[in-house]
Protein backbone atom coordinates (compact mmCIF):
# COMPACT_ATOMS: atom_id res chain seq x y z
CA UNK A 1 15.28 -15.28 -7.72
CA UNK A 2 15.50 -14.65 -4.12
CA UNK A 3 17.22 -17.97 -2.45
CA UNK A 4 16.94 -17.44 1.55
CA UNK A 5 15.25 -19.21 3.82
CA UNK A 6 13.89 -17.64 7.14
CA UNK A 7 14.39 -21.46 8.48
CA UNK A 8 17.46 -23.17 9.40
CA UNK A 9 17.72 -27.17 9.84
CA UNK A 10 16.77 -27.79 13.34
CA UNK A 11 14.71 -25.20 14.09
CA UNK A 12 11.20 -26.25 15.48
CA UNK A 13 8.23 -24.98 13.45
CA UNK A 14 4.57 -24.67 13.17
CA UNK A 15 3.00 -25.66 9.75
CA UNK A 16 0.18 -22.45 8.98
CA UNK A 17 -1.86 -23.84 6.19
CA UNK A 18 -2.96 -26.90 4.37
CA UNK A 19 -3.44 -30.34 5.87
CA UNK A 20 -1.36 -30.27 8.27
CA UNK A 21 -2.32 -26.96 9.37
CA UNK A 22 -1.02 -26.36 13.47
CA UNK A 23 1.15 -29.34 13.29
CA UNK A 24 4.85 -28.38 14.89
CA UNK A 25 7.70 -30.43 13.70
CA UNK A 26 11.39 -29.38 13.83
CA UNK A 27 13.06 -28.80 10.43
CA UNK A 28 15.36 -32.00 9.01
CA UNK A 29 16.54 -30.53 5.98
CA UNK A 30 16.66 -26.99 4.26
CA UNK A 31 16.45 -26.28 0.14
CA UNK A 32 16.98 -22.65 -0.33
CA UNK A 33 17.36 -22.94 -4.16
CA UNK A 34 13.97 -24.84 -4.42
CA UNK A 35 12.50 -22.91 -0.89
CA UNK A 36 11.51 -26.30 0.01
CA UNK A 37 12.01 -28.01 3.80
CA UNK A 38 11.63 -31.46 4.82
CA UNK A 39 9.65 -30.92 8.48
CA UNK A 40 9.88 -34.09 10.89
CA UNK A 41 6.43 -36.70 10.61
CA UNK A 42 4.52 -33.06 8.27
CA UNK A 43 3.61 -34.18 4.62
CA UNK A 44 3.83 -38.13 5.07
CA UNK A 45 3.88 -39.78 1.49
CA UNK A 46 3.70 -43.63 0.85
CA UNK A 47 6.65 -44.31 -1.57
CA UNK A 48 6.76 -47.57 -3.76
CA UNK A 49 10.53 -48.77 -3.29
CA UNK A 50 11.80 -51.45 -4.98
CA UNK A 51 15.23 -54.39 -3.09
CA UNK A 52 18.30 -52.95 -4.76
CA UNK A 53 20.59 -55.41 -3.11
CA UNK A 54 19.63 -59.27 -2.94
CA UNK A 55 18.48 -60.19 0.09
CA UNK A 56 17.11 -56.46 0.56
CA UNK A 57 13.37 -55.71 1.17
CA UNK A 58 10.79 -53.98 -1.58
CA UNK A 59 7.55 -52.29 -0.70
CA UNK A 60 5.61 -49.13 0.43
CA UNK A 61 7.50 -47.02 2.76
CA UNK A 62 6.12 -44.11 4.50
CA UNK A 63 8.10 -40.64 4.32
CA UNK A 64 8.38 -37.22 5.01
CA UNK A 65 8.07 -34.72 1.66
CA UNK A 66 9.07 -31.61 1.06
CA UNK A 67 6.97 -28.54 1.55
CA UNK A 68 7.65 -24.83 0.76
CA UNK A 69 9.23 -22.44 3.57
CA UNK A 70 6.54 -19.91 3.45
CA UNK A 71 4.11 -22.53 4.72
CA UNK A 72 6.17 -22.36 8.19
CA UNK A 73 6.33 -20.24 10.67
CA UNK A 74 9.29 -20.27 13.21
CA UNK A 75 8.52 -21.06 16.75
CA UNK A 76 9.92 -18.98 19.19
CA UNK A 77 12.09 -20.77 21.49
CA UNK A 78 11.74 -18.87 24.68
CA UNK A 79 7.92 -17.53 24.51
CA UNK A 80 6.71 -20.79 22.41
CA UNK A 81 4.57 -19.18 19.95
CA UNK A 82 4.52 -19.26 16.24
CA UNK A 83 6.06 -15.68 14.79
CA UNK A 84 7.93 -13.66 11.88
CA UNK A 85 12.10 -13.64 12.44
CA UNK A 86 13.41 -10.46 12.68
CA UNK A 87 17.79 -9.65 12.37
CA UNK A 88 19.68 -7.68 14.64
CA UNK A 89 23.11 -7.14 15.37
CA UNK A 90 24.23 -7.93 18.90
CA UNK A 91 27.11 -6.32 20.98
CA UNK A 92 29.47 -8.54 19.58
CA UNK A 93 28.75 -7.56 16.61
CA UNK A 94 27.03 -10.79 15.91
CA UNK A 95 24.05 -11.22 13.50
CA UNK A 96 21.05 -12.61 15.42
CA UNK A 97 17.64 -13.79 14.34
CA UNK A 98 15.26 -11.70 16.81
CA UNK A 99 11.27 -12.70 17.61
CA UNK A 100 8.97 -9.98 16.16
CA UNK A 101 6.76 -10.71 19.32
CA UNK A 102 6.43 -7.25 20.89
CA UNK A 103 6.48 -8.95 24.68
CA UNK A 104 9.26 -10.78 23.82
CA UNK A 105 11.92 -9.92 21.68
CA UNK A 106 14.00 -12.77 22.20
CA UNK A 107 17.40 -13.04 20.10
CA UNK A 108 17.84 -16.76 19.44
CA UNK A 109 20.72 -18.65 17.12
């Protein structure tokens, strides 16, 4: 089983299908070996939590769930657009990820 991700945490990206279709949100948390990510206020679930500690509240809490990478699409940080990451090396010698935009082309970290 393949286990990359074309998402790193903090990237901002555009959900491209289900219910929260269009909805941009920058990445929290990465899970290669599930291909999950956790997306800032995407997939909102009510969780039932119960006080652990005395003195500590119960209830409903709202949260952010998990959702698979191939459901996000990277948003380009110089042209702003939604689009496929593409690798190439720099002069350095440096691995960058690349926009596949043909007018822009932008090598971002």
């Amino acid at each position: 089983m393949n286990n990359k991700v074309h998402v790193k945490t903090g990237d901002t990206v555009v959900v491209i299908n289900g219910k929260y279709r269009g909805k941009k949100g920058k990445v929290m948390e990465v899970s290669p070996a599930e291909g999950k990510v956790i997306v800032e206020d995407v997939n909102i679930v009510t969780k039932h939590v119960k006080p652990r500690k005395m003195g500590e509240p119960g209830g409903l809490i709202k949260a952010e769930s998990a959702l698979y990478a191939d459901k996000v699409q990277l948003v380009c940080p110089k042209c702003g657009r939604p689009t496929r990451v593409g690798h190439t090396i720099n002069a350095k010698g440096k691995k960058m990820r690349t926009c596949k935009k043909s007018d822009c082309l932008a090598e971002f970290e």
